[in-house]
PDB file of N, CA and C in Angstrom:
ATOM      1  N   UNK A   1     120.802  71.207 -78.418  1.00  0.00           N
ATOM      2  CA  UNK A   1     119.640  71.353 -77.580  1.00  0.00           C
ATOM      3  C   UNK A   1     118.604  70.282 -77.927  1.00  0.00           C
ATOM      4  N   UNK A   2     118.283  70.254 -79.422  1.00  0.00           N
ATOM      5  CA  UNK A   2     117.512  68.682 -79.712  1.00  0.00           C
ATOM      6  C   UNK A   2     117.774  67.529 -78.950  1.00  0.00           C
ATOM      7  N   UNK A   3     119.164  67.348 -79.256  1.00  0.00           N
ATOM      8  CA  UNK A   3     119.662  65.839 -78.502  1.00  0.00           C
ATOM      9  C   UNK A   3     119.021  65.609 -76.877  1.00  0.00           C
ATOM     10  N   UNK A   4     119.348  66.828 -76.301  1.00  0.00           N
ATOM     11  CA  UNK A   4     118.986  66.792 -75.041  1.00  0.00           C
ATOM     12  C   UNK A   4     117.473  66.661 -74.921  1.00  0.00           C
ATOM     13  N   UNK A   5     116.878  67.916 -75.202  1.00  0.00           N
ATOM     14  CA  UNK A   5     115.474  67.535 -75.365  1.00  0.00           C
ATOM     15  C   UNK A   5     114.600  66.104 -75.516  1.00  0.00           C
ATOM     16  N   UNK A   6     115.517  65.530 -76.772  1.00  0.00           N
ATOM     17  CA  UNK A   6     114.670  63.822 -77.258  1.00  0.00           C
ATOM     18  C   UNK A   6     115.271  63.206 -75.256  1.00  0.00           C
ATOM     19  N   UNK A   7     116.521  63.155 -74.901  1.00  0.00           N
ATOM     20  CA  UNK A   7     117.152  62.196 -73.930  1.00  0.00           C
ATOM     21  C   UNK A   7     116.030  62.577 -73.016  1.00  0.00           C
ATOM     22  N   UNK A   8     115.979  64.305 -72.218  1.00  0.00           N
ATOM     23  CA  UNK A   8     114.533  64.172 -71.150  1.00  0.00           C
ATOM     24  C   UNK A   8     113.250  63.213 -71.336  1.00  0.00           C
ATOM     25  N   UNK A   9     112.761  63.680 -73.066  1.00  0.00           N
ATOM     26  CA  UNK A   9     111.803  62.910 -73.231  1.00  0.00           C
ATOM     27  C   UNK A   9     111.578  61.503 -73.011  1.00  0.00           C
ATOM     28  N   UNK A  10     112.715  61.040 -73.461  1.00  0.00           N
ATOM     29  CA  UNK A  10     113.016  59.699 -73.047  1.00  0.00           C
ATOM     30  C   UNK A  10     113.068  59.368 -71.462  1.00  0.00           C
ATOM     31  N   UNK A  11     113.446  59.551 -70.679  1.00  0.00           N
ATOM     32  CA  UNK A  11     113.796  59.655 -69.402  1.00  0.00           C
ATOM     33  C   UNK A  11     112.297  59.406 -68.910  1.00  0.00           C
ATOM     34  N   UNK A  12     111.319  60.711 -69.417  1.00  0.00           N
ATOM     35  CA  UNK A  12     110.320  60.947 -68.469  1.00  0.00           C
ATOM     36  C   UNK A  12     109.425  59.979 -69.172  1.00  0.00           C
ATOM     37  N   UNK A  13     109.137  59.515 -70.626  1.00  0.00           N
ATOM     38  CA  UNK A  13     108.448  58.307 -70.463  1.00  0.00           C
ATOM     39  C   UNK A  13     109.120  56.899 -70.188  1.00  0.00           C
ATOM     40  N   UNK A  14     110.183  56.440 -69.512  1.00  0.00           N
ATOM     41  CA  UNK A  14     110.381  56.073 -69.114  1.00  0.00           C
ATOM     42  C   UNK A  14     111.174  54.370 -69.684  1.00  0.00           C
ATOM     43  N   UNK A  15     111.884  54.919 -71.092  1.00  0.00           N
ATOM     44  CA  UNK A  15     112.558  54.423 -71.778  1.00  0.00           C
ATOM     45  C   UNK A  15     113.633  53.565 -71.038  1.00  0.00           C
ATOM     46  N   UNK A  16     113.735  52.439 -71.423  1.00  0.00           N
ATOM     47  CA  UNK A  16     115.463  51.932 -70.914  1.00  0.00           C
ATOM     48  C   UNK A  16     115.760  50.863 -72.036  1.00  0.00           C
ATOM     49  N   UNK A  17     117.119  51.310 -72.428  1.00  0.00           N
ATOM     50  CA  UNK A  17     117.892  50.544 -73.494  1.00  0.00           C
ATOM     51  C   UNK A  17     117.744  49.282 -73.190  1.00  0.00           C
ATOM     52  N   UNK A  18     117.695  47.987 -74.346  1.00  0.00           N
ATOM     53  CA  UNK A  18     118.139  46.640 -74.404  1.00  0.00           C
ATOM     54  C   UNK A  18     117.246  45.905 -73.128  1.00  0.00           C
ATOM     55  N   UNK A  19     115.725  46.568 -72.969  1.00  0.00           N
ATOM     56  CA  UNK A  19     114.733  45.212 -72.183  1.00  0.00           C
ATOM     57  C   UNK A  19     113.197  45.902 -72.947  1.00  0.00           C
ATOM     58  N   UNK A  20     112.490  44.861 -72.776  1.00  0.00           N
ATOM     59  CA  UNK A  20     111.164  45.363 -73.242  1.00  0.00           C
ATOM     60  C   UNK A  20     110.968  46.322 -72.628  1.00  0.00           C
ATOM     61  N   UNK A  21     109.916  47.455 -73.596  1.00  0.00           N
ATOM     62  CA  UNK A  21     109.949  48.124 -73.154  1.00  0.00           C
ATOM     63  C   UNK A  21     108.131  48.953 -72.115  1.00  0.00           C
ATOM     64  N   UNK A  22     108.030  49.225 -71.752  1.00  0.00           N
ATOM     65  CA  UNK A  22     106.697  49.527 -70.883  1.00  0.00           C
ATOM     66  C   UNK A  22     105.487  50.183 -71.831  1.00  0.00           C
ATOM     67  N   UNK A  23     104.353  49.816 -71.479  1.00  0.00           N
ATOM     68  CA  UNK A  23     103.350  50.551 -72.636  1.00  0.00           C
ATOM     69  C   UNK A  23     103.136  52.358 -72.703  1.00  0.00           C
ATOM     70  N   UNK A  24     103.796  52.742 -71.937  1.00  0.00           N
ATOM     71  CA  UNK A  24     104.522  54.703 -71.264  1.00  0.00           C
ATOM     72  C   UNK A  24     105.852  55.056 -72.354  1.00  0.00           C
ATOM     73  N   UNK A  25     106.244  53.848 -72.119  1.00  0.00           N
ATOM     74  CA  UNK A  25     107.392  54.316 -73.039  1.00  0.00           C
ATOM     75  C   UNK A  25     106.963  53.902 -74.389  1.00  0.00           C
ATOM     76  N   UNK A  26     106.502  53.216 -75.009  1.00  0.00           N
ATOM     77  CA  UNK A  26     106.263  52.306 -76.178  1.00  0.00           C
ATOM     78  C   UNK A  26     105.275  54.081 -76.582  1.00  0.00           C
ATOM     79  N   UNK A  27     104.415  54.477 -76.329  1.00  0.00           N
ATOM     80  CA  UNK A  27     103.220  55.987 -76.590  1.00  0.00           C
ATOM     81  C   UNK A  27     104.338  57.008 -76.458  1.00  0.00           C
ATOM     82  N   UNK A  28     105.340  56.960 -75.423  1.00  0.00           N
ATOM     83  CA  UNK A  28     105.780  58.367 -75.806  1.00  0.00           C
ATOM     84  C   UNK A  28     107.007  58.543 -76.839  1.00  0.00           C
ATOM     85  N   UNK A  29     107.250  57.184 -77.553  1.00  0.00           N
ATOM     86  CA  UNK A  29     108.184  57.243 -78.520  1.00  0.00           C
ATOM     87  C   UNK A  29     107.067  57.753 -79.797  1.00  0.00           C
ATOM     88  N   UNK A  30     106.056  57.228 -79.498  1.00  0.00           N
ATOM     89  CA  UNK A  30     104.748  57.478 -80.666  1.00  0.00           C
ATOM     90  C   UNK A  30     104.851  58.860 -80.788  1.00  0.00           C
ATOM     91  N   UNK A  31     104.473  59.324 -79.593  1.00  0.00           N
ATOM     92  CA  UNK A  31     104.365  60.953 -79.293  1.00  0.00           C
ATOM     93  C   UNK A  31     105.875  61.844 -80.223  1.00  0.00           C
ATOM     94  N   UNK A  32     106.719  61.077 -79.741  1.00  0.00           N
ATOM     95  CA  UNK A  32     108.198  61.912 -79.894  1.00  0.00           C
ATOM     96  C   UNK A  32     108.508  61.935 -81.749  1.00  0.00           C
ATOM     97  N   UNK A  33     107.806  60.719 -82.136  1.00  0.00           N
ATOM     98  CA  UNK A  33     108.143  60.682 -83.340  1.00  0.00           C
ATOM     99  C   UNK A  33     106.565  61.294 -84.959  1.00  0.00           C
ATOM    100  N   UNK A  34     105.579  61.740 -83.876  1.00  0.00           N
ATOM    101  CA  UNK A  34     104.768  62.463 -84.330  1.00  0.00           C
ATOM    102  C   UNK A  34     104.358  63.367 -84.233  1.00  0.00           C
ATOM    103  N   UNK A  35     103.277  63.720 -83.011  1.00  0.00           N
ATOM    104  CA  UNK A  35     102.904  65.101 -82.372  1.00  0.00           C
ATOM    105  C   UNK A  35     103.746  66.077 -82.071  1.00  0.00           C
ATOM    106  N   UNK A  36     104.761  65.778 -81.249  1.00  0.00           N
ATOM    107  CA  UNK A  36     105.876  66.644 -80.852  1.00  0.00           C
ATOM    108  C   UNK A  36     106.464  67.166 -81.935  1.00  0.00           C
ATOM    109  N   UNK A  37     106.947  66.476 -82.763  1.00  0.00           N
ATOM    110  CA  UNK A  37     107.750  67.102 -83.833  1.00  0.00           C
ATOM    111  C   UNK A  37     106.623  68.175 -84.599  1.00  0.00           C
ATOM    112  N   UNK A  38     105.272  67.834 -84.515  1.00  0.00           N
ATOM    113  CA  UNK A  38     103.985  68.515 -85.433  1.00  0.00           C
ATOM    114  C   UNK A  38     104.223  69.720 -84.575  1.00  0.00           C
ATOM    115  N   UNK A  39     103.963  69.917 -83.465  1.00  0.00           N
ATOM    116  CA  UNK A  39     103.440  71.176 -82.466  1.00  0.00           C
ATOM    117  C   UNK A  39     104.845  71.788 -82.826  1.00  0.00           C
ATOM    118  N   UNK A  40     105.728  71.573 -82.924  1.00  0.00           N
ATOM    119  CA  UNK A  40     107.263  72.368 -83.032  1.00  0.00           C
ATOM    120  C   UNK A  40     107.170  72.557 -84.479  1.00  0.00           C
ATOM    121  N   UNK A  41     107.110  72.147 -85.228  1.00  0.00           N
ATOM    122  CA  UNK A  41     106.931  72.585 -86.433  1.00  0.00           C
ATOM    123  C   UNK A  41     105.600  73.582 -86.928  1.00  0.00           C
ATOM    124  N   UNK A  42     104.120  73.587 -86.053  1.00  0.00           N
ATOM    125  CA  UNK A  42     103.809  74.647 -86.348  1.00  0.00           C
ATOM    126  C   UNK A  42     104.099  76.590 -85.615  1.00  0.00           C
ATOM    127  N   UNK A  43     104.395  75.755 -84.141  1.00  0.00           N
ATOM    128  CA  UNK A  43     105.135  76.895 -83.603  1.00  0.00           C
ATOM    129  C   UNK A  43     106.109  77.707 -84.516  1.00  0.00           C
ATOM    130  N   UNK A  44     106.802  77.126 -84.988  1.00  0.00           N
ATOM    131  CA  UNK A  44     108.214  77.430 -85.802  1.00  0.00           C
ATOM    132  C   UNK A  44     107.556  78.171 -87.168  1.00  0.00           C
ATOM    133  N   UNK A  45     106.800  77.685 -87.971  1.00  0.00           N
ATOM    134  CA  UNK A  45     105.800  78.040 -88.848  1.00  0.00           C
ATOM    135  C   UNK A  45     104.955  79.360 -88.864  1.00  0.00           C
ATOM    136  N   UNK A  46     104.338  79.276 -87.331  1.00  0.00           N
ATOM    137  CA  UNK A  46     104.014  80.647 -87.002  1.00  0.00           C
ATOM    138  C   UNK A  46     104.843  81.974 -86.369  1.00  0.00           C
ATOM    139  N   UNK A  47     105.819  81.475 -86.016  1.00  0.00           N
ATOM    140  CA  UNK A  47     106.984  82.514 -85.844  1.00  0.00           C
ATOM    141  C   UNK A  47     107.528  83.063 -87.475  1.00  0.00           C
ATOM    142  N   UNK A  48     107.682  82.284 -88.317  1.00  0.00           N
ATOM    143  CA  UNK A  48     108.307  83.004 -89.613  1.00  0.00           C
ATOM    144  C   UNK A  48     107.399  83.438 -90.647  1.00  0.00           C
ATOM    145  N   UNK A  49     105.447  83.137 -90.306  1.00  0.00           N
ATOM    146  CA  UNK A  49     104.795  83.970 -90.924  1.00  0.00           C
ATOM    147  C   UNK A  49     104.648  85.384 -90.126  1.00  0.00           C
ATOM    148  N   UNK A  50     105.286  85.570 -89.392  1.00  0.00           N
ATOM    149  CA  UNK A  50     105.042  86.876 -88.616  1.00  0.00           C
ATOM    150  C   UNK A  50     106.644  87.386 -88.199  1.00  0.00           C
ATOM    151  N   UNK A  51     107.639  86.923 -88.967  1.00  0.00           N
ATOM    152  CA  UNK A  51     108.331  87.934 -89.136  1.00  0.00           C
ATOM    153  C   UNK A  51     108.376  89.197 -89.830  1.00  0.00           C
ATOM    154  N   UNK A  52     109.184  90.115 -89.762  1.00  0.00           N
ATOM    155  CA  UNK A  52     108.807  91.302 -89.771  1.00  0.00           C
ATOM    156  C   UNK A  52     109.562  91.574 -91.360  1.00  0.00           C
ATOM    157  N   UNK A  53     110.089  90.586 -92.365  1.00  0.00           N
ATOM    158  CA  UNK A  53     111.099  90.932 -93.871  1.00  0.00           C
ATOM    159  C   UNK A  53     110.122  90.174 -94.964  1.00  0.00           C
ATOM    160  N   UNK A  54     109.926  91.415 -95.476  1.00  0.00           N
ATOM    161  CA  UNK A  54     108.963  91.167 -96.889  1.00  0.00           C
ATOM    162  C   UNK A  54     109.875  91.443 -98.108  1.00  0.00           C
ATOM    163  N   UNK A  55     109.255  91.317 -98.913  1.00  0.00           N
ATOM    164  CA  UNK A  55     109.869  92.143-100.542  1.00  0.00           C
ATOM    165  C   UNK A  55     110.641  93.011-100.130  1.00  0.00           C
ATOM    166  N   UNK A  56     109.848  94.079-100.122  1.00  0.00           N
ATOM    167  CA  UNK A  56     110.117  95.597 -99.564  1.00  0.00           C
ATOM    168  C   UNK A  56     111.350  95.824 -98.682  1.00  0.00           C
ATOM    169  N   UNK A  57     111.089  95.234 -97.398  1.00  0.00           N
ATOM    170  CA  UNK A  57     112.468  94.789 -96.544  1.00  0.00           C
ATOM    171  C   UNK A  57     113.906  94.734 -97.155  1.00  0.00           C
ATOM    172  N   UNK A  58     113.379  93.139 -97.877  1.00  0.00           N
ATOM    173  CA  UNK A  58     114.413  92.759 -98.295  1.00  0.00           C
ATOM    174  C   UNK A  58     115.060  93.293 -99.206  1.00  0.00           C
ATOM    175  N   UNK A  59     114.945  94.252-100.086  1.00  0.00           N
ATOM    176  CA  UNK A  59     115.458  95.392-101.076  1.00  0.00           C
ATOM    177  C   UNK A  59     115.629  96.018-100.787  1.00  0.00           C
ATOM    178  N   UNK A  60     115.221  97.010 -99.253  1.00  0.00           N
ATOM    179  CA  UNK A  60     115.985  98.066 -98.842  1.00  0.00           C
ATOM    180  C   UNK A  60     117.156  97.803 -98.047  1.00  0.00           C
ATOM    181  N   UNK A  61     117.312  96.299 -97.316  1.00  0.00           N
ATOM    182  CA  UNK A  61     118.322  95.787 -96.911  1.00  0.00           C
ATOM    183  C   UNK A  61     119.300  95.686 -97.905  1.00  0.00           C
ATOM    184  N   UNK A  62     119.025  94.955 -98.495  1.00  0.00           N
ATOM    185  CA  UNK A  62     119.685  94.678-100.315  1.00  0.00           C
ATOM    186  C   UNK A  62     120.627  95.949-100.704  1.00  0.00           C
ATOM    187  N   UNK A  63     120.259  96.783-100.781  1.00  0.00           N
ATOM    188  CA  UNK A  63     120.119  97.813-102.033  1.00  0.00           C
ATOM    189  C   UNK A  63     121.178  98.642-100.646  1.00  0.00           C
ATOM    190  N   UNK A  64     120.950  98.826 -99.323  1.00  0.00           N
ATOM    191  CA  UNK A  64     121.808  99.150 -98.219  1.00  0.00           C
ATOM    192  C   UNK A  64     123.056  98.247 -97.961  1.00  0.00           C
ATOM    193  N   UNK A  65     122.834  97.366 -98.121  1.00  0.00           N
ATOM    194  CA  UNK A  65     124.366  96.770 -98.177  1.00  0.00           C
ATOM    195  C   UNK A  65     124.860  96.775 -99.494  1.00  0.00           C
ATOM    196  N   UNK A  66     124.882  96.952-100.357  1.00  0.00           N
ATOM    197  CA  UNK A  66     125.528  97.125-101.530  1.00  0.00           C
ATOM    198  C   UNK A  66     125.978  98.530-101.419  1.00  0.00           C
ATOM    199  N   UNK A  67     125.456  99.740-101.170  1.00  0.00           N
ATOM    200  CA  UNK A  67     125.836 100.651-100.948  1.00  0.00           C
ATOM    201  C   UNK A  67     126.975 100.828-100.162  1.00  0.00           C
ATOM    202  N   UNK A  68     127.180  99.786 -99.237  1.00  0.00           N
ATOM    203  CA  UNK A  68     127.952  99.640 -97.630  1.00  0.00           C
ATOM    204  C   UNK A  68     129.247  99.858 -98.762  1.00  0.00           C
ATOM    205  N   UNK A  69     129.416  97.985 -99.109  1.00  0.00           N
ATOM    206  CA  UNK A  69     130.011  97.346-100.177  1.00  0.00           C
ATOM    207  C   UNK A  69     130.593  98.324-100.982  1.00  0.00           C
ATOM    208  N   UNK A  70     129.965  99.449-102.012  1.00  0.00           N
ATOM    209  CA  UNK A  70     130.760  99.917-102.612  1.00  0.00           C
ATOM    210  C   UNK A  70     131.125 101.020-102.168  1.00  0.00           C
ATOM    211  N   UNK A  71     130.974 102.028-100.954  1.00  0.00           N
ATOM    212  CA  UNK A  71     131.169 103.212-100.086  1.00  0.00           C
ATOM    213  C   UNK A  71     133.016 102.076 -99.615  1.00  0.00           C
ATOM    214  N   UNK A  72     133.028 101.152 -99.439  1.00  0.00           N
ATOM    215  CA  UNK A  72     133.647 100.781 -98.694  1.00  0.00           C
ATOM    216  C   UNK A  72     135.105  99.901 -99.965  1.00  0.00           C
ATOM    217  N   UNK A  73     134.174  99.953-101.329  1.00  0.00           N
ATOM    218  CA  UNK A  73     135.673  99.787-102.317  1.00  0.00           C
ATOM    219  C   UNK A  73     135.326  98.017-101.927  1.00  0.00           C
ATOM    220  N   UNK A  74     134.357  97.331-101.828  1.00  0.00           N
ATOM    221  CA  UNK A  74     134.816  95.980-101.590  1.00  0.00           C
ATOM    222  C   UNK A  74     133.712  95.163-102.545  1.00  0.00           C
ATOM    223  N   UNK A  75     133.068  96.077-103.370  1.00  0.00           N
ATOM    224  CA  UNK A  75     132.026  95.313-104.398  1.00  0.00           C
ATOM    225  C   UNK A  75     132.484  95.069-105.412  1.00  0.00           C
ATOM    226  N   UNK A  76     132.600  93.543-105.335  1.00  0.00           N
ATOM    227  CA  UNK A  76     133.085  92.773-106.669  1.00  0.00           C
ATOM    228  C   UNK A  76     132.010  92.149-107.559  1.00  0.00           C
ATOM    229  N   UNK A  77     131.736  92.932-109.002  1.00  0.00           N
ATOM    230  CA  UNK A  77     130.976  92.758-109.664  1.00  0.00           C
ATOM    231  C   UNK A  77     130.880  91.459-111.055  1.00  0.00           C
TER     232      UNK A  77
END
């Protein structure tokens, strides 16, 4: 899905291989190789401070699959 994503981007500022290139395209490679990647990285950032697995979570998950594991004869210690 990246790959594709960068190729639109490219497309719509208006990139073309092997000739100079336009002052649209020359800013939105700027864009593609700074801002864009920033705004997706804090999006992404704020999605996994507001997931829902803490400590707590993660030990009752923990502590539930091990149970699975040895109810089930397959915990190798």
């Amino acid at each position: 899905m990246g790959p594709a994503f960068a190729g639109y981007l490219l497309v719509y500022y208006g990139y073309e291989a092997g000739v100079v290139q336009l002052d649209r395209a020359i800013e939105g490679l700027r864009l593609m190789m700074s801002w864009i990647p920033s705004a997706i990285g804090l999006v992404s950032a704020s999605l996994v401070m507001f997931y829902g697995i803490n400590r707590e979570v993660e030990q009752k998950m923990d502590s539930e699959l091990s149970a699975r594991k040895t109810a089930e004869g397959t915990l190798s210690t």
